[in-house]
N, C-alpha and C. Protein backbone atom coordinates (compact mmCIF):
# COMPACT_ATOMS: atom_id res chain seq x y z
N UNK A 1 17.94 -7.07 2.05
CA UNK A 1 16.49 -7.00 1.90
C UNK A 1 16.07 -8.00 0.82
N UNK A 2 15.06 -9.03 0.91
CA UNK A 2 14.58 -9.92 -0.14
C UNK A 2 14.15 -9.05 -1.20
N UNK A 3 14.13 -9.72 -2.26
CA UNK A 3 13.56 -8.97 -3.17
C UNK A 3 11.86 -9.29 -3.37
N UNK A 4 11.17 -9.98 -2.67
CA UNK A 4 9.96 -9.82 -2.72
C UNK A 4 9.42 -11.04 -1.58
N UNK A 5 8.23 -11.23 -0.96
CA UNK A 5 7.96 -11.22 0.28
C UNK A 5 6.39 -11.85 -0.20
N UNK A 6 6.00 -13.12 -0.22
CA UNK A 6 5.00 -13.87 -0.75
C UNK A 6 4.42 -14.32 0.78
N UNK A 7 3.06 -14.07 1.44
CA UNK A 7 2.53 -15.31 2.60
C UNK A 7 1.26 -15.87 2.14
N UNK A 8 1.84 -16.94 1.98
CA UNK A 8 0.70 -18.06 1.55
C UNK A 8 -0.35 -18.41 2.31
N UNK A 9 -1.45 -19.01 2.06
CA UNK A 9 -2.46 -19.75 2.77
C UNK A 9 -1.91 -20.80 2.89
N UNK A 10 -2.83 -21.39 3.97
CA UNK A 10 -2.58 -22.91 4.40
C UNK A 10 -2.72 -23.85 3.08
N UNK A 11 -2.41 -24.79 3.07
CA UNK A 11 -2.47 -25.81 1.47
C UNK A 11 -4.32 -25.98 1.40
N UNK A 12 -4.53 -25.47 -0.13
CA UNK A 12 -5.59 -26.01 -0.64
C UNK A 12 -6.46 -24.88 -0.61
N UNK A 13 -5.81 -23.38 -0.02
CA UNK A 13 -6.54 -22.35 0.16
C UNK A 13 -5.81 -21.13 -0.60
N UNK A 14 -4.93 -21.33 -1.46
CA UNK A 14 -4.24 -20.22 -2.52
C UNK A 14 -5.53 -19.86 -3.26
N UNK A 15 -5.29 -18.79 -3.15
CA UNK A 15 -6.38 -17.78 -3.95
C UNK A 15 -5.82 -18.11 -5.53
N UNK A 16 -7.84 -18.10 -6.08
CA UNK A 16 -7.90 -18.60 -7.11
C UNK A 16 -7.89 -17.32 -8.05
N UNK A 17 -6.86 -16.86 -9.07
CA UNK A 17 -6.96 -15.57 -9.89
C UNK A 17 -7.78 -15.49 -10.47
N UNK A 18 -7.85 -16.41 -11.17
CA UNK A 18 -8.69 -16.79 -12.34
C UNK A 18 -10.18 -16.56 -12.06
N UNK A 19 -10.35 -17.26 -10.82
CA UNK A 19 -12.06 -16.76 -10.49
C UNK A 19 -11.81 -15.57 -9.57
N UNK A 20 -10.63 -14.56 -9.09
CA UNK A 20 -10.75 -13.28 -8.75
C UNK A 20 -11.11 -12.12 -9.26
N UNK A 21 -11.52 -11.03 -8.84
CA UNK A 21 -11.97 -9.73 -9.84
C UNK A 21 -10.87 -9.08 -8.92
N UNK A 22 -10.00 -8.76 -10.06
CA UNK A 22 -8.89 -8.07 -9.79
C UNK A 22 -8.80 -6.27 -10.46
N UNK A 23 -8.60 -5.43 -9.71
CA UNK A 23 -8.98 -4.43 -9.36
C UNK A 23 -7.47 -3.34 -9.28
N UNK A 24 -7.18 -3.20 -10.14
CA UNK A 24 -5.74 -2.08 -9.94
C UNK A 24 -5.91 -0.54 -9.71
N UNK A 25 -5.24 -0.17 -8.83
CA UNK A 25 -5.76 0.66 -8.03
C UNK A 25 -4.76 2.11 -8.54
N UNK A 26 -4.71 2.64 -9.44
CA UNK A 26 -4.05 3.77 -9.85
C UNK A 26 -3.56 4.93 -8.97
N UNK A 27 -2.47 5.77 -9.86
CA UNK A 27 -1.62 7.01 -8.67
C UNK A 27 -3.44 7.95 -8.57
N UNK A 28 -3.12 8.50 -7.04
CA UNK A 28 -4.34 9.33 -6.66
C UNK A 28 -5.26 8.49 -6.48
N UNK A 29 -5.87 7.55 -6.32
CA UNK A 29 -7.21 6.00 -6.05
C UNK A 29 -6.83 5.30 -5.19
N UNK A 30 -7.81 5.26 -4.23
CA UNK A 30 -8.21 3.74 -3.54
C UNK A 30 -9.44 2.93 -3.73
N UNK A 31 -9.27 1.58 -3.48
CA UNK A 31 -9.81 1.13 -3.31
C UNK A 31 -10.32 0.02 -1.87
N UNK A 32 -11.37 -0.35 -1.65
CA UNK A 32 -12.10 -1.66 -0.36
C UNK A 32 -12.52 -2.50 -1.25
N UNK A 33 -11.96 -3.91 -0.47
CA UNK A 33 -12.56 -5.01 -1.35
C UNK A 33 -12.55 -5.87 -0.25
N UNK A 34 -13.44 -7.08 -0.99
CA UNK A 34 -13.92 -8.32 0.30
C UNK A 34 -14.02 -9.06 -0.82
N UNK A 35 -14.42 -10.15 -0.08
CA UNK A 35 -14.96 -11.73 -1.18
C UNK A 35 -13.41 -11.97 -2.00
N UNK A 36 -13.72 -11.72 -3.35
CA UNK A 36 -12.72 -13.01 -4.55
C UNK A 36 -11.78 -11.47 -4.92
N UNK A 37 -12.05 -10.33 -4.58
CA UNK A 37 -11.39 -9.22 -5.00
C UNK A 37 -9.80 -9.31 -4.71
N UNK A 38 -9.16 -8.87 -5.81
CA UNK A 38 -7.98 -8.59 -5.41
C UNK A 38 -7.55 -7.03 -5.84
N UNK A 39 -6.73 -6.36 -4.73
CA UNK A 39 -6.31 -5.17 -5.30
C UNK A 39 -4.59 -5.16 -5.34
N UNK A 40 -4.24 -4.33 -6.40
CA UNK A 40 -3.13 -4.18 -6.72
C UNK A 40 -2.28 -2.65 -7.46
N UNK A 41 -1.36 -2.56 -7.23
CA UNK A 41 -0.49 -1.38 -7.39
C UNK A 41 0.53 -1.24 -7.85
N UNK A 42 1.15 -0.94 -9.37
CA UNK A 42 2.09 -0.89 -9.72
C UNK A 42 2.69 0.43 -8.41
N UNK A 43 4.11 0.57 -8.44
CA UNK A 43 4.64 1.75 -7.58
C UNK A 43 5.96 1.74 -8.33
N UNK A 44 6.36 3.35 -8.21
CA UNK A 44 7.84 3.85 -8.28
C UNK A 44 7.76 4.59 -6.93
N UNK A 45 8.22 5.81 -7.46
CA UNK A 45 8.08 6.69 -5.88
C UNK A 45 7.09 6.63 -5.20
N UNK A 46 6.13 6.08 -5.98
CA UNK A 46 4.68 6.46 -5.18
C UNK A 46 4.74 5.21 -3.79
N UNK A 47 3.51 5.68 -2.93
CA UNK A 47 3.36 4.68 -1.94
C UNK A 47 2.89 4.14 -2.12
N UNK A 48 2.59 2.83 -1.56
CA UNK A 48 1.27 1.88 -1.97
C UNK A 48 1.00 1.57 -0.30
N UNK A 49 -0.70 1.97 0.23
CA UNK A 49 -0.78 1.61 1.40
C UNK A 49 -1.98 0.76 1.95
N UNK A 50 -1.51 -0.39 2.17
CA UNK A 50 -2.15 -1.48 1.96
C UNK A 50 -3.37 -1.98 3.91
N UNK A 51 -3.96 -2.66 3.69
CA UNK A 51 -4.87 -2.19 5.00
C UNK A 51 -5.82 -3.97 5.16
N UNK A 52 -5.48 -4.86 5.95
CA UNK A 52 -5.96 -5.87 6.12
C UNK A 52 -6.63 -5.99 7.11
N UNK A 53 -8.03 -6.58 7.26
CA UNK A 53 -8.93 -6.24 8.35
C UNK A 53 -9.31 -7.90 8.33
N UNK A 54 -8.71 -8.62 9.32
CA UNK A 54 -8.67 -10.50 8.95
C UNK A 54 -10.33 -9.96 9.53
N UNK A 55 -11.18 -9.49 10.47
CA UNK A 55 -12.29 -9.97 11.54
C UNK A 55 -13.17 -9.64 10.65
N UNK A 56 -13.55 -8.66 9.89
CA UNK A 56 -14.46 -7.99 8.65
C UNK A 56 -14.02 -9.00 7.69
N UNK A 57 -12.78 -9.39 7.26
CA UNK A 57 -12.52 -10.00 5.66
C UNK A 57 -12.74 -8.85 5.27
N UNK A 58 -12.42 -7.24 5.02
CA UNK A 58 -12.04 -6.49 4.09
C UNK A 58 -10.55 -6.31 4.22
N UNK A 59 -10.28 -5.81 2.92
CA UNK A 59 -8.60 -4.98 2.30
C UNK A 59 -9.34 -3.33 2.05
N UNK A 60 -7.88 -3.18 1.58
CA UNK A 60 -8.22 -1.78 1.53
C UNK A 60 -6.58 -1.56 0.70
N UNK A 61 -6.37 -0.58 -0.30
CA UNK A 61 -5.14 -0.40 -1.15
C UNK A 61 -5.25 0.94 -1.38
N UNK A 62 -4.41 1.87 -1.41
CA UNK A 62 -4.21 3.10 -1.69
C UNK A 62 -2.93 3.58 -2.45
N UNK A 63 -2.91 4.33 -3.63
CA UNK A 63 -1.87 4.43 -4.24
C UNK A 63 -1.60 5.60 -4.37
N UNK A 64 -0.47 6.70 -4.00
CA UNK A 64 0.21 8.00 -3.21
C UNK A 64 0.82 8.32 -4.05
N UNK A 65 0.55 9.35 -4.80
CA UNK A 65 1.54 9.90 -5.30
C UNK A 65 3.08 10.91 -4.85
N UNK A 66 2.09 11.49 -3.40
CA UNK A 66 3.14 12.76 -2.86
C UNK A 66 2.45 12.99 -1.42
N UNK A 67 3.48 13.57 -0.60
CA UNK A 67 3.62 13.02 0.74
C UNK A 67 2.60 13.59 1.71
N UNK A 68 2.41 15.08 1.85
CA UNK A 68 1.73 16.13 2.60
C UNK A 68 1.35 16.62 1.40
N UNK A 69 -0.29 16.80 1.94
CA UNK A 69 -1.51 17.99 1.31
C UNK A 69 -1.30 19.13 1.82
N UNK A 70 -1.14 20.24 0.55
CA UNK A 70 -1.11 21.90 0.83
C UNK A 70 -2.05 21.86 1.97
N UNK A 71 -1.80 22.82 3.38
CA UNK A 71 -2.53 23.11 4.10
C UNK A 71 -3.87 23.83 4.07
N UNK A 72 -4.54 24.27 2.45
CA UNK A 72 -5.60 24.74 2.19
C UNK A 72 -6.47 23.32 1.67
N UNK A 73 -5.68 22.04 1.40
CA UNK A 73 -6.66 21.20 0.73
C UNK A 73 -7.71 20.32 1.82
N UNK A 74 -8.50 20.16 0.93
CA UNK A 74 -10.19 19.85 1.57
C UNK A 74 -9.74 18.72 2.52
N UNK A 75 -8.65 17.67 1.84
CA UNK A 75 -8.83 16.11 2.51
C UNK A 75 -9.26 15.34 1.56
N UNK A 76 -9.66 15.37 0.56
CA UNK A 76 -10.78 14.11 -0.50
C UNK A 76 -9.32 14.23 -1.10
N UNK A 77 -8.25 14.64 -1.85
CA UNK A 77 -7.10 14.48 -3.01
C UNK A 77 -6.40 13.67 -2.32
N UNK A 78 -6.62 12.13 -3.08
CA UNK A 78 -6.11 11.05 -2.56
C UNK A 78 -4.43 10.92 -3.08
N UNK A 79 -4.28 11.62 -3.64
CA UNK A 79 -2.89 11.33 -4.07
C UNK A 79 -1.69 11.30 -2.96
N UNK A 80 -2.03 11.83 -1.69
CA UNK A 80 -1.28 12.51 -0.31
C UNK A 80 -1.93 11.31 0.43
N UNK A 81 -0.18 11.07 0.88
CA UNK A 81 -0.21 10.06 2.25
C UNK A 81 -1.42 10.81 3.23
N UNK A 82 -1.08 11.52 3.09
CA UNK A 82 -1.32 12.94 4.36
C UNK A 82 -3.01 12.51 4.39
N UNK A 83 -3.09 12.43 2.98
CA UNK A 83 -4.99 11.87 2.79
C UNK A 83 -5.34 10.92 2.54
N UNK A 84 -4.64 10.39 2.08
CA UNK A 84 -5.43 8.52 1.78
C UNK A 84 -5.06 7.46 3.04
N UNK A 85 -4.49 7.83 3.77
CA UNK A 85 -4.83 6.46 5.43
C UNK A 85 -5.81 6.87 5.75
N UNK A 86 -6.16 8.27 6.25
CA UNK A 86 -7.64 8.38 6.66
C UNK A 86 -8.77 8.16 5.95
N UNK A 87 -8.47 7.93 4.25
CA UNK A 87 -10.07 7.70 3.68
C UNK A 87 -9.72 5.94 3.54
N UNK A 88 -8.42 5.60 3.77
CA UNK A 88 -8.57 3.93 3.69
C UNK A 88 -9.63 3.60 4.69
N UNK A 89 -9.16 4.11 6.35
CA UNK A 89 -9.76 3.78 7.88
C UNK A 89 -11.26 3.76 7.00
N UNK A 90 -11.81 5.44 6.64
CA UNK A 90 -13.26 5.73 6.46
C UNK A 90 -13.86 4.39 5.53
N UNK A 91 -13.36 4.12 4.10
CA UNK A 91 -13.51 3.26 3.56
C UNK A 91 -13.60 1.82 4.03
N UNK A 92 -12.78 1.22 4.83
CA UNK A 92 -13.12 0.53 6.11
C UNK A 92 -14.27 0.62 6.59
N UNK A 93 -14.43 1.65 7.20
CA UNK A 93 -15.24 1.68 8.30
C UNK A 93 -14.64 1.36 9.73
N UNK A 94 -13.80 1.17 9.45
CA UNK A 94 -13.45 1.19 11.07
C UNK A 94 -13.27 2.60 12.11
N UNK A 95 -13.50 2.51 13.05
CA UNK A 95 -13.37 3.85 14.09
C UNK A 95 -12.03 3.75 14.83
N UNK A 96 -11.82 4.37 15.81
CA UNK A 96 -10.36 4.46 16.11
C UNK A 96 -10.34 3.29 17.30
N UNK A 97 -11.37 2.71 18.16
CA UNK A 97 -11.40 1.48 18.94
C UNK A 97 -10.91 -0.10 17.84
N UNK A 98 -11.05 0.48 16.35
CA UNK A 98 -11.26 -0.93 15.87
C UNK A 98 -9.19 -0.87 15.11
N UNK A 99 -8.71 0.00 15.33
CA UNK A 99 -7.78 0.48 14.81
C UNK A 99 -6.82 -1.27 15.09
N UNK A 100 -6.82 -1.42 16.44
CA UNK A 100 -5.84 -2.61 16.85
C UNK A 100 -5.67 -3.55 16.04
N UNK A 101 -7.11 -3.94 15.20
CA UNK A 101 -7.55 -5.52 14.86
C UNK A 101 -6.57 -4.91 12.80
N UNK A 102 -6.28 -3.77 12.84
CA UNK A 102 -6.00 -3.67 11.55
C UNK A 102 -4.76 -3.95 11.20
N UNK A 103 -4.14 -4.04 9.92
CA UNK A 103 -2.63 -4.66 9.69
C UNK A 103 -2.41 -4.05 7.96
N UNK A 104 -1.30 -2.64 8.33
CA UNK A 104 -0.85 -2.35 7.60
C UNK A 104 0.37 -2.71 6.80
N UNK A 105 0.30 -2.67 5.29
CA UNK A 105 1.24 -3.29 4.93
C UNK A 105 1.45 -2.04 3.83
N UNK A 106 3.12 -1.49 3.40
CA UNK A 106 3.26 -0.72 2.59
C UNK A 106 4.34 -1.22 1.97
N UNK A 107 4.36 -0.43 0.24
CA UNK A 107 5.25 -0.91 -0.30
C UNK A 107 5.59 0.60 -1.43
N UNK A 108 6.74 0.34 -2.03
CA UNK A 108 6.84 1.64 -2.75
C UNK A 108 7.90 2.48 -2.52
N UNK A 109 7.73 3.63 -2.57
CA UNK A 109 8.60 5.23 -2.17
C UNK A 109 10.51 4.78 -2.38
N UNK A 110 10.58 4.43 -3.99
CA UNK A 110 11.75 4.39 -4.29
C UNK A 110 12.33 5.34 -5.05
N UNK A 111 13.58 4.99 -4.98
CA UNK A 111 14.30 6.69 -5.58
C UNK A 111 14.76 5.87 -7.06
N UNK A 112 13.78 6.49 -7.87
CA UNK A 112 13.94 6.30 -9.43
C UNK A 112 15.04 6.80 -10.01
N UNK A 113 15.70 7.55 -9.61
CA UNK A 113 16.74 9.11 -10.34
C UNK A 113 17.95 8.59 -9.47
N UNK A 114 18.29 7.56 -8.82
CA UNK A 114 19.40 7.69 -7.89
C UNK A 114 20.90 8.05 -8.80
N UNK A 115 20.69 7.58 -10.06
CA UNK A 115 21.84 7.88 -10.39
C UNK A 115 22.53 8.83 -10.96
N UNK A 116 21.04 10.06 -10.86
CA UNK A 116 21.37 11.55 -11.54
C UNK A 116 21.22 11.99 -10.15
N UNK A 117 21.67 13.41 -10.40
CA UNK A 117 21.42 14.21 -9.22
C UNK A 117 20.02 15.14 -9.34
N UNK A 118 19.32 14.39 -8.90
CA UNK A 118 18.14 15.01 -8.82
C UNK A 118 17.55 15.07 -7.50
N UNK A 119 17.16 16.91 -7.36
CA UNK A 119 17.22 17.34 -5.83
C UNK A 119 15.61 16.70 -4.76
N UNK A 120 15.06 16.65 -5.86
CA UNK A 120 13.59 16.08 -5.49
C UNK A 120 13.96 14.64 -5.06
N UNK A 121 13.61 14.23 -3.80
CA UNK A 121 13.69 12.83 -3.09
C UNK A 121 12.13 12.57 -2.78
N UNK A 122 11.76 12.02 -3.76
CA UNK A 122 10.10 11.79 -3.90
C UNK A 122 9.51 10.61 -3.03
N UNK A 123 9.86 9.83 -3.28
CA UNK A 123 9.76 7.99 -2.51
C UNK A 123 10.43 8.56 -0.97
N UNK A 124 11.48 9.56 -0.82
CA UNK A 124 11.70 9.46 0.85
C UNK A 124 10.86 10.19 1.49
N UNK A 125 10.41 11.20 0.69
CA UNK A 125 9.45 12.02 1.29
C UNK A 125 7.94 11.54 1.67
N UNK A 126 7.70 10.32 0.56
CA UNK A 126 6.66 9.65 0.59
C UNK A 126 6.61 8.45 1.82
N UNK A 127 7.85 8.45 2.41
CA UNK A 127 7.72 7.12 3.13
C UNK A 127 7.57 7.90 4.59
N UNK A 128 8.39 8.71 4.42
CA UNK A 128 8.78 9.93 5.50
C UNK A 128 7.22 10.05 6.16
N UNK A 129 6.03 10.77 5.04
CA UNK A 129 4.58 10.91 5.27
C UNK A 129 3.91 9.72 6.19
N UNK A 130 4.49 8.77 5.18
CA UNK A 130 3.47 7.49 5.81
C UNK A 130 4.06 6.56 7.25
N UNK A 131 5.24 6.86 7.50
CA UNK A 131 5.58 6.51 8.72
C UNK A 131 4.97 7.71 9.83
N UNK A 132 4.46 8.78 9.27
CA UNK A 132 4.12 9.99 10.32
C UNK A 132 2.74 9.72 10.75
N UNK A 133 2.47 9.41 9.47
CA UNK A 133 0.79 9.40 9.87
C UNK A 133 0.39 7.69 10.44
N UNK A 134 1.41 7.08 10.00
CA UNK A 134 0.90 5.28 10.50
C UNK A 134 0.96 6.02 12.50
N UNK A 135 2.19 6.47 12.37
CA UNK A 135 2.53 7.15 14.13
C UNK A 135 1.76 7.54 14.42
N UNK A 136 0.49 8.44 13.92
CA UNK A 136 0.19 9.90 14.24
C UNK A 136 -1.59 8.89 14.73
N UNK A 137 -1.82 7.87 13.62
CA UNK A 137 -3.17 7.17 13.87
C UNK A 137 -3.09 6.03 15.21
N UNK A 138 -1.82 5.81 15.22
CA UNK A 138 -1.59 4.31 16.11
C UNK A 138 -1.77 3.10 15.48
N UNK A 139 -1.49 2.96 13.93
CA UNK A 139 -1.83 1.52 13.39
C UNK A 139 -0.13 1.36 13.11
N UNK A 140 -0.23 -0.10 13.10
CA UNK A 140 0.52 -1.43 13.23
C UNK A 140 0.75 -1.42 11.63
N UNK A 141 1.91 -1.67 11.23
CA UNK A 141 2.67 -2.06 10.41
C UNK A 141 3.51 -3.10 10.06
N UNK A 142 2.70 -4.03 9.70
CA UNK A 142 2.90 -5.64 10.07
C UNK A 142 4.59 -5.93 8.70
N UNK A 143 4.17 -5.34 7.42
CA UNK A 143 4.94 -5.56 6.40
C UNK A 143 5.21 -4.36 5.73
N UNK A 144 6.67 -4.18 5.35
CA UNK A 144 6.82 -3.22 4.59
C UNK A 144 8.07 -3.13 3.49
N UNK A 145 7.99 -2.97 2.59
CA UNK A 145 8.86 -2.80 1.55
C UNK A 145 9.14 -1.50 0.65
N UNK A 146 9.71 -0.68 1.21
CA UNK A 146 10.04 0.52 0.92
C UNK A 146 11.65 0.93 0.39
N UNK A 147 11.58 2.13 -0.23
CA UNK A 147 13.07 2.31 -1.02
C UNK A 147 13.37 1.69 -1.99
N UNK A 148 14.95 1.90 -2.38
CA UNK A 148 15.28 0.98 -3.14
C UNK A 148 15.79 1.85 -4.61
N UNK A 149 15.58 1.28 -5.76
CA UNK A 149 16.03 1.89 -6.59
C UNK A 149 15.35 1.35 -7.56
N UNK A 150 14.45 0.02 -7.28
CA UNK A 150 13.44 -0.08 -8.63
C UNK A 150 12.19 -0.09 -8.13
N UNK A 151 11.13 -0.21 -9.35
CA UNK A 151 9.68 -0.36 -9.39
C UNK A 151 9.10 -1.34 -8.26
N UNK A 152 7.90 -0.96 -7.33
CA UNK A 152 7.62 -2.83 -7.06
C UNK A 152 6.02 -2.71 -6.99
N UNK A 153 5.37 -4.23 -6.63
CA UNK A 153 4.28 -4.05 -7.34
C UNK A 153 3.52 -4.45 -5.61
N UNK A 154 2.53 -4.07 -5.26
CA UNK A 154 1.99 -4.72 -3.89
C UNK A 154 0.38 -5.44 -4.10
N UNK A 155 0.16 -6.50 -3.71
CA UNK A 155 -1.35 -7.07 -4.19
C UNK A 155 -1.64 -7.66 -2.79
N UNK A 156 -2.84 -7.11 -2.57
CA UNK A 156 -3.96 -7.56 -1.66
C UNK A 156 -4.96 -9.00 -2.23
N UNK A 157 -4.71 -9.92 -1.30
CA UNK A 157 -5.90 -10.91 -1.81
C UNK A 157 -6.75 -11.26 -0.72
N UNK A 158 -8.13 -10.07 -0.69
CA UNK A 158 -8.96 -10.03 0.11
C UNK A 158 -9.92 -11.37 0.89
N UNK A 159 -9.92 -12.48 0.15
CA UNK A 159 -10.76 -13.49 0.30
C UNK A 159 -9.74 -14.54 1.56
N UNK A 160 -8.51 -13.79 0.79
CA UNK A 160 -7.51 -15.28 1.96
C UNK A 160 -6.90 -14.09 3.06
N UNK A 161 -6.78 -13.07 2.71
CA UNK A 161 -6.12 -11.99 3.45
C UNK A 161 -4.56 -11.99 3.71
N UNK A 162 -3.90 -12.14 2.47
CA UNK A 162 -2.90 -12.14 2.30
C UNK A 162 -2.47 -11.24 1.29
N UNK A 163 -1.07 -11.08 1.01
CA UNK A 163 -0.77 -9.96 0.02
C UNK A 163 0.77 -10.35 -0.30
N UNK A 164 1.29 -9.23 -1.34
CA UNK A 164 2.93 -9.90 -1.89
C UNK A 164 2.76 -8.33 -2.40
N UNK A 165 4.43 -8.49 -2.19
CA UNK A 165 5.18 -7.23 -2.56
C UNK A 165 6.46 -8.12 -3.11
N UNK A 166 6.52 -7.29 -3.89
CA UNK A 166 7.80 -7.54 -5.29
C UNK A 166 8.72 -6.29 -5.63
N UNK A 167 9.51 -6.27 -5.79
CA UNK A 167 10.39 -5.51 -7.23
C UNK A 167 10.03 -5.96 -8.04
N UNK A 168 9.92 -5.18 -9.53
CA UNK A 168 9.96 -4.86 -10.45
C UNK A 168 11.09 -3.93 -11.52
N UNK A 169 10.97 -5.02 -12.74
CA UNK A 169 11.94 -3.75 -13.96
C UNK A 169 12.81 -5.16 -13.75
N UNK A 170 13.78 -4.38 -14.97
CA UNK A 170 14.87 -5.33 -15.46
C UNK A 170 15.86 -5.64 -14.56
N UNK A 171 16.24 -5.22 -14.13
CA UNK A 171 17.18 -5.33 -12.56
C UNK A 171 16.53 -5.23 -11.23
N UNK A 172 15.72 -5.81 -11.02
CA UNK A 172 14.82 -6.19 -10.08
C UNK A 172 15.55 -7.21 -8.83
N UNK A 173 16.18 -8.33 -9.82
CA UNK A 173 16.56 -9.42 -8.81
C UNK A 173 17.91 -8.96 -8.26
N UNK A 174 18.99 -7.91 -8.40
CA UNK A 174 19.62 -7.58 -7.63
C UNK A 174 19.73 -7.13 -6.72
């Protein structure tokens, strides 16, 4: 598996940071962005679920803490895979005809603890969610970078409609 996964624009069209409003999207938060916006997501176990709409020029970033919502919760506690693809779509705006034109990209749900025995498998459970529900909606999963054993970081750059996923941490490049 590479350790991180960069797609560029055509020459002369790399998104400019400097004139971007960059937008980090915290555990439990999403965010929609268009124009010079960029969104981004540190991740450990958590998911990061990323949402490119080239025909609108919107993104969309969601950052997961944990996999399935208790069966009493409302739906708004974004921290659950289980809840944040459907408020990405809503946030969108897209309906379930516009589902095709969309392009999911996820990154995240790594096992932090691999080298203790710790019974909680947080990042599999989290990936586990978001492969159910990518199934369960019918969206396309163009890129994904999941597992692993370190940090990684995922950034949306809404204006070119491109994005990068990385590892992260001191042992990253192994």
């Amino acid at each position: 598996m590479p350790n991180s996964l960069v797609l560029t624009p055509p020459a002369g069209t790399a998104p400019n940071l400097a004139a971007a409003d960059v937008t980090h999207v915290w555990a439990g938060a999403l965010a929609v962005g268009s124009g010079n916006m960029v969104l981004t997501a540190l991740l450990g176990s958590c998911v990061g679920i990323g949402i490119l709409w080239r025909r609108k020029k919107r993104c969309a970033l969601a950052h997961c803490l944990l996999a399935e919502a208790p069966p009493d919760d409302t739906g708004l506690d974004l921290r659950y895979v289980s809840n944040a693809l459907p408020a990405l779509l809503r946030g969108l705006g897209a309906r379930e005809e516009d589902y095709a034109e969309l392009e999911v990209i996820a990154a995240g749900g790594a096992s932090l603890f691999e080298r203790v025995q710790f019974p909680l498998r947080v990042g599999e459970r989290n990936i586990a969610a978001l492969e159910r529900a990518v199934q369960a909606l019918g969206l396309r999963v163009v890129h994904q970078f999941l597992g692993g054993s370190h940090g990684s970081r995922i950034t949306l750059h809404c204006a070119t409609q491109t994005y990068d996923t990385r590892r992260i941490g001191p042992d990253a490049a192994r």
